[in-house]
N, C-alpha and C. Protein backbone atom coordinates (compact mmCIF):
# COMPACT_ATOMS: atom_id res chain seq x y z
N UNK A 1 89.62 80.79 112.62
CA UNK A 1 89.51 82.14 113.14
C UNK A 1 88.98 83.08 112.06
N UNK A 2 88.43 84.02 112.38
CA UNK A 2 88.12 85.46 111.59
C UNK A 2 88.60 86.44 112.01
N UNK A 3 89.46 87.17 111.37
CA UNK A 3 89.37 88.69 111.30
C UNK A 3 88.29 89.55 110.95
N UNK A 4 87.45 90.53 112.21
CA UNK A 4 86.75 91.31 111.37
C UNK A 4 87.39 93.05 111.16
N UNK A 5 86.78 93.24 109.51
CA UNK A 5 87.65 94.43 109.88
C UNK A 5 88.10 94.51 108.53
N UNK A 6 88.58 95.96 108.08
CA UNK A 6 89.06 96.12 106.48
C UNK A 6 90.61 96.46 106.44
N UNK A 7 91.45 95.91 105.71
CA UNK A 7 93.01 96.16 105.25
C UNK A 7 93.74 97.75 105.55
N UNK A 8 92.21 98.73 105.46
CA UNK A 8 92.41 99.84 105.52
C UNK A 8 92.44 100.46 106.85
N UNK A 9 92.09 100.11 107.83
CA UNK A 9 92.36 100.21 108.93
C UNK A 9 93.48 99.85 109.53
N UNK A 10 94.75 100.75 109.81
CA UNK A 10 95.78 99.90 110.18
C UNK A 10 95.71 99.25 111.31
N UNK A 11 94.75 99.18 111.98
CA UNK A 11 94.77 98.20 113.43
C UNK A 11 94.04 96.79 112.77
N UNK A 12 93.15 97.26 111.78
CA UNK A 12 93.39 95.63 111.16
C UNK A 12 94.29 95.18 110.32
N UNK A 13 94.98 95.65 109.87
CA UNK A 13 96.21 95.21 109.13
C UNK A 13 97.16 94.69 110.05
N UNK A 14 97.56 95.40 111.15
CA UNK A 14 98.72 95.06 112.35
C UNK A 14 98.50 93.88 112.57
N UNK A 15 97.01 93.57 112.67
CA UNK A 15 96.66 92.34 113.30
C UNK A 15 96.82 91.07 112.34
N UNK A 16 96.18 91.68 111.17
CA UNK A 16 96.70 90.44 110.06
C UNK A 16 97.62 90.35 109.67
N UNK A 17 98.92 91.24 109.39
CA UNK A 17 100.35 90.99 109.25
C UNK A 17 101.04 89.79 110.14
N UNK A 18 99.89 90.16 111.88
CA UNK A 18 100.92 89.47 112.64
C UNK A 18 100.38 87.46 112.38
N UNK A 19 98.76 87.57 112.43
CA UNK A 19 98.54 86.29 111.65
C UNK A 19 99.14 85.90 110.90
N UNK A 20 99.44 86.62 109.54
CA UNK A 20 100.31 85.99 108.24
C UNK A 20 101.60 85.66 109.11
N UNK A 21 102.38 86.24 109.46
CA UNK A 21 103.93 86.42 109.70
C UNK A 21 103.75 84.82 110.58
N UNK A 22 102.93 84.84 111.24
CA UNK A 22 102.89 82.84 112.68
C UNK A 22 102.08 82.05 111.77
N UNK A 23 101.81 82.12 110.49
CA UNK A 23 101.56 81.46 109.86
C UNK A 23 100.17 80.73 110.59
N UNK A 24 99.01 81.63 111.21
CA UNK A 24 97.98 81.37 111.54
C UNK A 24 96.68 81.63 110.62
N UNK A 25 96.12 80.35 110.43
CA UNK A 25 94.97 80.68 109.42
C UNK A 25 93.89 81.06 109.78
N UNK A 26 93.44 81.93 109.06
CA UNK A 26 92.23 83.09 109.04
C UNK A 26 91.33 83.31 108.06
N UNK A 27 90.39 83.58 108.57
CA UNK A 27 89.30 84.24 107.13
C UNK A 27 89.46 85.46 107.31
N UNK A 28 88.55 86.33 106.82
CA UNK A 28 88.36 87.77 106.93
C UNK A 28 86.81 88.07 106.10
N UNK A 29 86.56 88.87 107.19
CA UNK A 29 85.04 89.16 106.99
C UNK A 29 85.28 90.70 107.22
N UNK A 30 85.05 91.34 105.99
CA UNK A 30 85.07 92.92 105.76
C UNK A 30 83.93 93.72 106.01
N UNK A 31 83.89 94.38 107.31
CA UNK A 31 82.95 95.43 107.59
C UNK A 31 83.37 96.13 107.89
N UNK A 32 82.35 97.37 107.78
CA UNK A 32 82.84 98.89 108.13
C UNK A 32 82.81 99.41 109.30
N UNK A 33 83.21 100.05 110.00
CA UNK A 33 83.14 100.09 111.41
C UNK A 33 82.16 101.19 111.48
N UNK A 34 81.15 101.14 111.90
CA UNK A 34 80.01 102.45 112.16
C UNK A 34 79.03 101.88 113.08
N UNK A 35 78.56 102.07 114.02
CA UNK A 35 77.29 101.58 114.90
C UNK A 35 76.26 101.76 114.46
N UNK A 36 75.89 101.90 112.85
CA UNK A 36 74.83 101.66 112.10
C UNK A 36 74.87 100.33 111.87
N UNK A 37 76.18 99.73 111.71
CA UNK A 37 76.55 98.13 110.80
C UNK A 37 76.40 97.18 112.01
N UNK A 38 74.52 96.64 112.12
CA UNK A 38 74.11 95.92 113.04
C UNK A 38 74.90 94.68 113.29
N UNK A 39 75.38 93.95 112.07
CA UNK A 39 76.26 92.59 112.32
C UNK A 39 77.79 93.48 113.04
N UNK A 40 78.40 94.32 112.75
CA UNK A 40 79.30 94.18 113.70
C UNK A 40 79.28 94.63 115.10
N UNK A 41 78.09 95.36 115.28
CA UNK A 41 77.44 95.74 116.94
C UNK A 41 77.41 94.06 117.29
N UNK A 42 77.04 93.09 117.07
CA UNK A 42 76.79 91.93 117.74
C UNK A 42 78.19 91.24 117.81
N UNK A 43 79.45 91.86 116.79
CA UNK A 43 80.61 91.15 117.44
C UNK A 43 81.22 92.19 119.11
N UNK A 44 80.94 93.43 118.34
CA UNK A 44 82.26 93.72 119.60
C UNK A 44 81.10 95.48 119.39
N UNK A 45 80.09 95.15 120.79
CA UNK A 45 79.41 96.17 121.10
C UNK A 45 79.43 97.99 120.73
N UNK A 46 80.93 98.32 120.83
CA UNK A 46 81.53 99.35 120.25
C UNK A 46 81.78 100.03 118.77
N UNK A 47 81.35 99.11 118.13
CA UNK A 47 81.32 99.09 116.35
C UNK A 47 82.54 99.64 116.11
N UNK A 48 83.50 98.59 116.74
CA UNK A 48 85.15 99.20 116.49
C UNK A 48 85.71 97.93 115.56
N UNK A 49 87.03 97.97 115.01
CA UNK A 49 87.47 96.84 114.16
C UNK A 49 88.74 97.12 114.36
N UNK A 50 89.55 96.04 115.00
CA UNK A 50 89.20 94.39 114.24
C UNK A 50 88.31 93.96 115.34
N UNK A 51 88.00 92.73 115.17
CA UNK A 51 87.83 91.51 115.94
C UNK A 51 87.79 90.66 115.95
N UNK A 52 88.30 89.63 116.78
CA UNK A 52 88.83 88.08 116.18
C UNK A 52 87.97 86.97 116.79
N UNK A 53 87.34 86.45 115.39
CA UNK A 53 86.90 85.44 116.68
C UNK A 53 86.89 84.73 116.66
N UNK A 54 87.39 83.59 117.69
CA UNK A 54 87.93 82.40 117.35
C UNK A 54 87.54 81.48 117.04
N UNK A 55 87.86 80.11 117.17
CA UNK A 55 87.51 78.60 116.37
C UNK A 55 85.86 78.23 117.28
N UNK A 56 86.48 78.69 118.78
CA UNK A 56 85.38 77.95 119.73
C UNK A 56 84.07 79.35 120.21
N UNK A 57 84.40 80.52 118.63
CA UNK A 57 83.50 81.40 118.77
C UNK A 57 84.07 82.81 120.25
N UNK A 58 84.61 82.10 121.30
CA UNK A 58 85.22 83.76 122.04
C UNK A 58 85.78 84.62 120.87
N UNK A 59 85.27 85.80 121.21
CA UNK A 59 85.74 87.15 120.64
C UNK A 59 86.35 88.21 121.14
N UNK A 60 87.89 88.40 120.50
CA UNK A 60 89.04 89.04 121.20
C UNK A 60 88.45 90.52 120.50
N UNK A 61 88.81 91.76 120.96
CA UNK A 61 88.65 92.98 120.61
C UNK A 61 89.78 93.80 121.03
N UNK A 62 90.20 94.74 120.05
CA UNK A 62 91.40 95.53 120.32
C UNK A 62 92.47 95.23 119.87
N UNK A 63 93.27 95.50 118.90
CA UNK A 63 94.15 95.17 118.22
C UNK A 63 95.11 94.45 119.05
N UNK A 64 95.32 95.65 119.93
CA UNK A 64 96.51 94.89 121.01
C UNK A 64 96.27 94.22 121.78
N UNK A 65 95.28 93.82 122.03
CA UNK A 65 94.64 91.99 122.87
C UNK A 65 95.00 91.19 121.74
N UNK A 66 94.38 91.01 120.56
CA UNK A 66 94.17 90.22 119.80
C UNK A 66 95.77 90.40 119.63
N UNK A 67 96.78 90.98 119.36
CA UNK A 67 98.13 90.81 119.04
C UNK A 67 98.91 89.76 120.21
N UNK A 68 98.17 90.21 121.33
CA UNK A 68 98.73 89.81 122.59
C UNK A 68 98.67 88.00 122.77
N UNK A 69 97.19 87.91 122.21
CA UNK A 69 96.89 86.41 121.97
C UNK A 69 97.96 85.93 120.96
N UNK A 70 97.66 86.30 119.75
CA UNK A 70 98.13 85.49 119.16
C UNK A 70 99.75 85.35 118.81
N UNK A 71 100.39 86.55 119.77
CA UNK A 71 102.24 86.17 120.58
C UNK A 71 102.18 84.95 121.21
N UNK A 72 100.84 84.75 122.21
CA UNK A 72 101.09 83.39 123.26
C UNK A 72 100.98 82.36 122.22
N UNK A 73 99.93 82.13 121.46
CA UNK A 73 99.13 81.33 120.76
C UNK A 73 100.41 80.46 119.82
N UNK A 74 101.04 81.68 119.21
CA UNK A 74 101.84 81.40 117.82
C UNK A 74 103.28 81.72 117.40
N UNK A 75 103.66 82.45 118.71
CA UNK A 75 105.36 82.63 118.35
C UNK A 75 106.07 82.20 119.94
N UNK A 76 105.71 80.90 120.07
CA UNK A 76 106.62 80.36 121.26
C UNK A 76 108.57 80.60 121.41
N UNK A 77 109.19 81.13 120.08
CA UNK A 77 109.98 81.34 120.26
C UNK A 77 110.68 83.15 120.43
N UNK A 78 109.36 83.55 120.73
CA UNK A 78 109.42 85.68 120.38
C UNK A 78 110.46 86.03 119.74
N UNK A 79 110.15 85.47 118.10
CA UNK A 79 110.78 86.40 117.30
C UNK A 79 109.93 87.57 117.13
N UNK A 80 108.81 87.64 117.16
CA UNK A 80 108.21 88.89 116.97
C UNK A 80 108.28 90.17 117.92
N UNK A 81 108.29 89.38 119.30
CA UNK A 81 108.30 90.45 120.81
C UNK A 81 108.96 89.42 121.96
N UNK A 82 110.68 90.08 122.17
CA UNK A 82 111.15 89.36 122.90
C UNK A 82 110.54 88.87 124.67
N UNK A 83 110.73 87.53 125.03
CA UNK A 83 109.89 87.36 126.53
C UNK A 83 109.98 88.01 127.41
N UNK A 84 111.66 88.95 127.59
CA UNK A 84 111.47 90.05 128.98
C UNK A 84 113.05 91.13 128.57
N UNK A 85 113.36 91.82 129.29
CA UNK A 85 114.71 92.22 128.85
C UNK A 85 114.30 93.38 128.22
N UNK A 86 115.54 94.41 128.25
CA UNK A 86 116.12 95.32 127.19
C UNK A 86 115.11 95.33 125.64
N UNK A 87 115.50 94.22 125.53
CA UNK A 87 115.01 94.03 123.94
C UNK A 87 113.49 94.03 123.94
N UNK A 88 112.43 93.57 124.44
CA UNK A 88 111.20 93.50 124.83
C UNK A 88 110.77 95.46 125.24
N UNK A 89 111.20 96.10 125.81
CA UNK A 89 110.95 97.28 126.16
C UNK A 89 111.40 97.89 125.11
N UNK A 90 112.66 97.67 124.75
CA UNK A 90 112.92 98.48 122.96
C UNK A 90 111.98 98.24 122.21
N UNK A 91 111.48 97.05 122.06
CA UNK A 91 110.54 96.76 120.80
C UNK A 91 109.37 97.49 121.39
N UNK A 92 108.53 97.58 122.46
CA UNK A 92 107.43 97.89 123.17
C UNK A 92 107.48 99.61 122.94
N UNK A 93 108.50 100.03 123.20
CA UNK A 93 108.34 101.67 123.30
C UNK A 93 108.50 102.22 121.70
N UNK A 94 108.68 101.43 120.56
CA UNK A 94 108.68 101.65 119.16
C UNK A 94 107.36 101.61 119.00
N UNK A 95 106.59 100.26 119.17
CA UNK A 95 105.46 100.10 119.04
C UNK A 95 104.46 100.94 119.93
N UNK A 96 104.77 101.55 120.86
CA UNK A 96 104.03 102.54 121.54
C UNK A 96 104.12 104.02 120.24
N UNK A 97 104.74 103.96 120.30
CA UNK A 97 105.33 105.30 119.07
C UNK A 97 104.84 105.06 118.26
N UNK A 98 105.00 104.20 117.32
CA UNK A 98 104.37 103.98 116.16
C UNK A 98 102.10 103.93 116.38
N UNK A 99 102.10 102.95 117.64
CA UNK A 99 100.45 103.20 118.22
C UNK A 99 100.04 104.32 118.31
N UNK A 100 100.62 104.95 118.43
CA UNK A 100 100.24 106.85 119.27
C UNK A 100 100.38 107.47 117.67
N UNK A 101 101.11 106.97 116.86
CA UNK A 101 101.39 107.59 115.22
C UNK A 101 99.87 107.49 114.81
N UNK A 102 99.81 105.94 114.52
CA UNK A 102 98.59 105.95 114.14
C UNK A 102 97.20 106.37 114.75
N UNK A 103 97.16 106.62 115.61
CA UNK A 103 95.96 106.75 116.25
C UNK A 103 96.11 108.63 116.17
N UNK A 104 96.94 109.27 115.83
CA UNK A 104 97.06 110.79 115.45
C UNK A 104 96.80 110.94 114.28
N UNK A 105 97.24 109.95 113.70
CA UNK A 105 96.68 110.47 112.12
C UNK A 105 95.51 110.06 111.66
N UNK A 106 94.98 108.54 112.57
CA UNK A 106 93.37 108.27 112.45
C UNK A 106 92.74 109.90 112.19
N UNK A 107 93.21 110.32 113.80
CA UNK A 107 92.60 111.79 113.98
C UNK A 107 92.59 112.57 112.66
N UNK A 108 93.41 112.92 111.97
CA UNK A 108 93.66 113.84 111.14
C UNK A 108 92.74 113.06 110.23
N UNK A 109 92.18 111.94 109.72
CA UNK A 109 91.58 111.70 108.46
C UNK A 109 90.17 112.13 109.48
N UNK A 110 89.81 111.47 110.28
CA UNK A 110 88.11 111.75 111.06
C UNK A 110 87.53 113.07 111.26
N UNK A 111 88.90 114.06 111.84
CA UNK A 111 88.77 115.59 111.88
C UNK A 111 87.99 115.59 110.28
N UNK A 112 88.85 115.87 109.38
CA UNK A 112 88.50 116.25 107.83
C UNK A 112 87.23 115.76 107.17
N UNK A 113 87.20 114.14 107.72
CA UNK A 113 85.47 113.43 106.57
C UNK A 113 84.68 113.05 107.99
N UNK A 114 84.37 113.67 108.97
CA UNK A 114 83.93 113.24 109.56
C UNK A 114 82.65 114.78 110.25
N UNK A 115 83.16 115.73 110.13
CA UNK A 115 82.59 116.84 110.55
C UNK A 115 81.88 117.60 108.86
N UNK A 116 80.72 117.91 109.31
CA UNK A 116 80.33 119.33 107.94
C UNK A 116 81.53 119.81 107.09
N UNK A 117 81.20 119.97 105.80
CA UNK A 117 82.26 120.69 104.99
C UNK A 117 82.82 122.25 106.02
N UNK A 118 83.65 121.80 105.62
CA UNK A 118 84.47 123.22 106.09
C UNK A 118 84.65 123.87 107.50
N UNK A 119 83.48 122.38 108.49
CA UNK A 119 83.95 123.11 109.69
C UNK A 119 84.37 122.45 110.78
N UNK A 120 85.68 121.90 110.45
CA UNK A 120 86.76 121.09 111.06
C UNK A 120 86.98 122.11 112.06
N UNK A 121 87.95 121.61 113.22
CA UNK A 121 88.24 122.88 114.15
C UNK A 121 89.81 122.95 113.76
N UNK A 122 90.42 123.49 113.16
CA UNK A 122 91.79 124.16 112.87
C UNK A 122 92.86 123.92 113.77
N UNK A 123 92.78 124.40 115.07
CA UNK A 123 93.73 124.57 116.07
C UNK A 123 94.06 122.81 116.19
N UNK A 124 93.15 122.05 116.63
CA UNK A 124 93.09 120.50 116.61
C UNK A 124 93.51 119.85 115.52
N UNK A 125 93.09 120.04 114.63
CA UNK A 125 93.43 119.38 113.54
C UNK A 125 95.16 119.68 113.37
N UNK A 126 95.71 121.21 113.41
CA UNK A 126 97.14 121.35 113.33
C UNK A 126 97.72 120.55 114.92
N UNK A 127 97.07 120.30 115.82
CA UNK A 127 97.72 119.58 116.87
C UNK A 127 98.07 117.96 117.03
N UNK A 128 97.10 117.78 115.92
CA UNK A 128 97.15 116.32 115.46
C UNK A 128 98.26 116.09 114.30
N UNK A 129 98.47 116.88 113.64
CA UNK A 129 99.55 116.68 112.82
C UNK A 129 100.81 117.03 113.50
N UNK A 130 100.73 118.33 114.11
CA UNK A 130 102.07 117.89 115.03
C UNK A 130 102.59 116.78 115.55
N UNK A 131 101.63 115.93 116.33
CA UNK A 131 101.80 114.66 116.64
C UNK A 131 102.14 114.04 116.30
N UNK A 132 101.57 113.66 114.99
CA UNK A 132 101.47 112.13 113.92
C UNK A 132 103.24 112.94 113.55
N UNK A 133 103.70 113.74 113.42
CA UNK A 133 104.81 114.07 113.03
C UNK A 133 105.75 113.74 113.82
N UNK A 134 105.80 114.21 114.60
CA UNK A 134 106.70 114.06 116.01
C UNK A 134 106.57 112.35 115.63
N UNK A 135 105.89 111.65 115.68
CA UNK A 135 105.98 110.32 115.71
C UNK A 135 106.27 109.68 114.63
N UNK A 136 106.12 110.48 113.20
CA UNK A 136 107.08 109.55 112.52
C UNK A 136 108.92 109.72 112.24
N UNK A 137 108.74 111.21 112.81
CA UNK A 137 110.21 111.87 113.07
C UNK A 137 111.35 110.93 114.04
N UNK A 138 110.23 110.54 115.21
CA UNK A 138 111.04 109.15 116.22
C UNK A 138 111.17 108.06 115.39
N UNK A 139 110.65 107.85 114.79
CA UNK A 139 110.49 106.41 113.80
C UNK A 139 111.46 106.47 112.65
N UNK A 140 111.41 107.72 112.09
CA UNK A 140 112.88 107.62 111.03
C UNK A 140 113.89 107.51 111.70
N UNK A 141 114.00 108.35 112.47
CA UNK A 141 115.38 107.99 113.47
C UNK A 141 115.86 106.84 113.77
N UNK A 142 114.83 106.15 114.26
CA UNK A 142 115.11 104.97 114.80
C UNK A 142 115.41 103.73 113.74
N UNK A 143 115.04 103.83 112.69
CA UNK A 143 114.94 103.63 111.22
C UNK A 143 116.21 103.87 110.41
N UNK A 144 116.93 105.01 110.69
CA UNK A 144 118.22 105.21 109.90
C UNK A 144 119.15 104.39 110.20
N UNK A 145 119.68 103.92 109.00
CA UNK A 145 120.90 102.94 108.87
C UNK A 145 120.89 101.76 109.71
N UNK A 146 119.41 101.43 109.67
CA UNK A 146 119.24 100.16 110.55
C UNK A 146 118.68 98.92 109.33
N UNK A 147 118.46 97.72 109.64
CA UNK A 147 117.47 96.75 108.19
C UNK A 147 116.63 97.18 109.13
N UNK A 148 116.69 96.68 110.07
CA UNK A 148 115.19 96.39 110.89
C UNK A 148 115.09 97.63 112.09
N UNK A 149 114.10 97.70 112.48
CA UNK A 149 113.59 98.23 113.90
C UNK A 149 114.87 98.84 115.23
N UNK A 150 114.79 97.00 114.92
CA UNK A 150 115.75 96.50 116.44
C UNK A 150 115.64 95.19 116.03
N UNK A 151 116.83 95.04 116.42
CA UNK A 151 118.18 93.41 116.50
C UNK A 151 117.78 92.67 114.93
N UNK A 152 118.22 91.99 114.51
CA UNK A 152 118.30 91.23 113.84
C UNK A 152 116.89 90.82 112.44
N UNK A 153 115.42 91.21 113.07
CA UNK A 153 114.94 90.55 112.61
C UNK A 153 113.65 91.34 112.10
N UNK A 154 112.55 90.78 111.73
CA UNK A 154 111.29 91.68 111.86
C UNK A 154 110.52 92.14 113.02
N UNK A 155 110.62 92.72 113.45
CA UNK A 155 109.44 92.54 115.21
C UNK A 155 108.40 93.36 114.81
N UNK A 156 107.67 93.08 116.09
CA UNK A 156 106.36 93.69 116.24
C UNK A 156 106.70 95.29 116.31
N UNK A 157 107.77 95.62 115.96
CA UNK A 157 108.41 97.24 115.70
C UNK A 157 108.00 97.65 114.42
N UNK A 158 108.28 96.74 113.41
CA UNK A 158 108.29 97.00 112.28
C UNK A 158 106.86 96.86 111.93
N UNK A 159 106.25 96.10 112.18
CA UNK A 159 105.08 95.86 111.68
C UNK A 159 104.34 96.71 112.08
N UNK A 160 104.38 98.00 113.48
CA UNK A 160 103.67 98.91 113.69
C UNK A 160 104.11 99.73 113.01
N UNK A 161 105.41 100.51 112.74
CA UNK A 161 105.99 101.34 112.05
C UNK A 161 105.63 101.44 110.78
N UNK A 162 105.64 100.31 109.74
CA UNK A 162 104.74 100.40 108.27
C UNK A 162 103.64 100.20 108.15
N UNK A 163 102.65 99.78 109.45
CA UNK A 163 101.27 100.07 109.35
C UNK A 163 101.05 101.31 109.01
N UNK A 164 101.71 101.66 110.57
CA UNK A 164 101.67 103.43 110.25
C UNK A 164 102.11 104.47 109.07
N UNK A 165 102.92 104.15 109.06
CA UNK A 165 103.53 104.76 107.57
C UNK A 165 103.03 104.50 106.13
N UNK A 166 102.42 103.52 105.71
CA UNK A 166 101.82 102.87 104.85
C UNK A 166 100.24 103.81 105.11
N UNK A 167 99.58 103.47 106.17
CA UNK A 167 98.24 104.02 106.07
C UNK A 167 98.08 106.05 105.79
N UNK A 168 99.62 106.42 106.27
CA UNK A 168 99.84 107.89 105.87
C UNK A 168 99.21 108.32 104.64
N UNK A 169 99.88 107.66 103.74
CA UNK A 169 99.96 107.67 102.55
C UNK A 169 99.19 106.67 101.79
N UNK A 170 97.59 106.22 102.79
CA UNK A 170 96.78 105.88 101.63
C UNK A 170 96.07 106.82 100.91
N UNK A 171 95.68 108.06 102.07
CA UNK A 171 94.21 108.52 102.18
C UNK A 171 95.50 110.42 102.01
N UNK A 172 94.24 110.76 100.66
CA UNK A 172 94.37 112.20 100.38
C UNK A 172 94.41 113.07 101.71
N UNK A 173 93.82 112.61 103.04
CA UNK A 173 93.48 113.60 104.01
C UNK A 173 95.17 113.91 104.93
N UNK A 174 96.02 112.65 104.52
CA UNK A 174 97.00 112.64 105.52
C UNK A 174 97.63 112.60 104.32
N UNK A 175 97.78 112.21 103.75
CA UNK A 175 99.62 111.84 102.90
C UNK A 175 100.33 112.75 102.88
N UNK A 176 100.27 114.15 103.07
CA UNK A 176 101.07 115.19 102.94
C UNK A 176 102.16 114.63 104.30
N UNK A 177 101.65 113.97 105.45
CA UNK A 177 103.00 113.96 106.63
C UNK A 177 103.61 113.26 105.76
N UNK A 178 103.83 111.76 105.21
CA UNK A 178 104.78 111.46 104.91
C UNK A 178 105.30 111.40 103.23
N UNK A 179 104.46 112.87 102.66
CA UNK A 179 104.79 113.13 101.15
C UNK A 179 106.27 113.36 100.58
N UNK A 180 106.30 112.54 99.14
CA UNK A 180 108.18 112.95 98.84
C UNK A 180 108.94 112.14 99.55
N UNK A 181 110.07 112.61 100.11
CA UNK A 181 111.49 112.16 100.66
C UNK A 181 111.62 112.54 101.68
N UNK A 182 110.30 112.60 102.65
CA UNK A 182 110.45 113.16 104.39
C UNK A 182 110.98 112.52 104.91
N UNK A 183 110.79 110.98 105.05
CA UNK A 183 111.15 109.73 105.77
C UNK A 183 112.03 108.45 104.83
N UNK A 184 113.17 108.87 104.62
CA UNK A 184 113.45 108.12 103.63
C UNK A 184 113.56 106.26 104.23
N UNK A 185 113.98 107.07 105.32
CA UNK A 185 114.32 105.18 106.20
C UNK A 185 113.19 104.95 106.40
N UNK A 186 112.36 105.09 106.84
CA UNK A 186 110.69 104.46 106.43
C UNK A 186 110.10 103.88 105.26
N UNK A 187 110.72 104.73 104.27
CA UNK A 187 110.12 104.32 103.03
C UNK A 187 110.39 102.69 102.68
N UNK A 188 111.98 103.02 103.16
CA UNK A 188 113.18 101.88 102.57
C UNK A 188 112.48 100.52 103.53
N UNK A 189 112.11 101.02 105.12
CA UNK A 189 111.58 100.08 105.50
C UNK A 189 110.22 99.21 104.82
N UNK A 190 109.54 99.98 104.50
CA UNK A 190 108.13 99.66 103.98
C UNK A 190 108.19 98.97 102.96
N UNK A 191 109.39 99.78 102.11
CA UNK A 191 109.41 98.33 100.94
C UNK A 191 110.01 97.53 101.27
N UNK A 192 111.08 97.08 102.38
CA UNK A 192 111.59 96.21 102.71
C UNK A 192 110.17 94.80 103.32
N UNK A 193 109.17 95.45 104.16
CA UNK A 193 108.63 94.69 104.61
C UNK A 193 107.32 93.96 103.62
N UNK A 194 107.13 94.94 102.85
CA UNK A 194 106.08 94.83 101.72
C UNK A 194 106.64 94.22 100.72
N UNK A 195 107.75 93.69 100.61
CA UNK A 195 108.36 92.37 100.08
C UNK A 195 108.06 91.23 100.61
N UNK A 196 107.59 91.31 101.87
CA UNK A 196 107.14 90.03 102.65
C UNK A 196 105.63 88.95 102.27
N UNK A 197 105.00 88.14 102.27
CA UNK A 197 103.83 87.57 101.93
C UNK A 197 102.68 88.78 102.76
N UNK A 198 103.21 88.96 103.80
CA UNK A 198 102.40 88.55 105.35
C UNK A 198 102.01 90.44 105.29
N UNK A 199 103.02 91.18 104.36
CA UNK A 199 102.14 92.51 104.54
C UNK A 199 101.87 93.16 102.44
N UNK A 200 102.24 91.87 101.90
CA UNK A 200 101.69 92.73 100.54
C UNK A 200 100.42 91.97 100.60
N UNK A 201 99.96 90.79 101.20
CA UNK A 201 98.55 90.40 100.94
C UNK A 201 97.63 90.99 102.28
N UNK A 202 98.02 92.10 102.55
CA UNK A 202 97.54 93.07 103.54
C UNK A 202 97.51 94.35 102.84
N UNK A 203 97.97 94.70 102.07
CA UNK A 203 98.01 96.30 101.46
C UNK A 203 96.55 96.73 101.01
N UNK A 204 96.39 97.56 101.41
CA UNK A 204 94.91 98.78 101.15
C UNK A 204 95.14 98.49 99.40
N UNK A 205 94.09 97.87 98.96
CA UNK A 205 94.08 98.87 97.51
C UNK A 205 92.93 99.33 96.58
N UNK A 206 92.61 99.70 97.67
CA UNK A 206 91.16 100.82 97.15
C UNK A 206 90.13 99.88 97.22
């Protein structure tokens, strides 16, 4: 299989955490996502990242397909995302939270390097940080005085939750949401999980 797609993107990281964690082997082929970058227009038309593609060449797109596969593919026993129940919707509505995190604070870095100097639109840009806030505010919560997420173990909770939280605080444009001692149970989580193989040989480092 290949991952396409850079560490710095937390939807490719989610995706390779969850490879490392089922102990599924992968390459990784690092491109930038722009619809200038002709080789990745020919994986996945949209010049979006990740994309996976597999042994017999099909190509999965969308983090959460490609997550979805490789639950069936590689954790027959759902330690990562329980098969139905209580516990399956707990883990699902974290990971919705934590999805909606990241994809607000995407916003907040694209608003800033993505428009002319200086003429971001203000009102939006403060509506996007409200957001990305509100969502890591659910996430500490849910985070306090817990090891994990929910129940016992690592899930696909956690691994969205320190994507998100982790990618806050790569990039000068966002780190102020989770700057200092805002989120302390996040933090504690992040290093908890970034003790793991499966997300320190995933960490952004420049």
């Amino acid at each position: 299989m290949i991952l396409v797609g850079r560490y710095l993107s937390p939807f490719t990281r989610r995706a390779a955490i969850v490879l490392k964690t089922l102990n599924i082997g992968f390459e990784v082929k690092h491109l930038t996502a722009t619809p200038e970058n002709a080789e990745l227009v020919t994986i996945n038309p949209l010049a979006r990242v990740p994309a996976l593609i597999l042994d017999d060449g099909e190509v999965l797109i969308d983090s959460a397909a490609i997550i979805d596969y490789l639950l069936e593919v590689g954790d027959p026993d759902n330690t990562l995302l329980a098969a139905g129940g209580g516990d399956r919707r707990t883990v699902m509505r974290l990971v919705g939270v934590a999805q909606g995190t990241i994809e607000k604070t995407v916003g907040v870095v694209y608003e800033q390097i993505k428009r002319p100097g200086g003429s971001h639109h203000q009102p939006w840009l403060d509506q996007l940080r409200v957001q990305a806030s509100a969502g890591f505010d659910y996430l500490e919560k849910a985070a306090t005085g817990r090891v994990w997420l929910h129940g016992n173990g690592l899930t696909l909770a956690d691994v969205n939750a320190v994507a998100a939280y982790d990618f806050a605080g790569y990039l000068p444009f966002c780190e102020d949401l989770v700057a200092g001692s805002k989120y302390p149970a996040l933090a504690e989580l992040s290093a908890r999980c970034n003790a793991l193989q499966a997300f320190s040989e995933t960490a952004w480092s420049g």
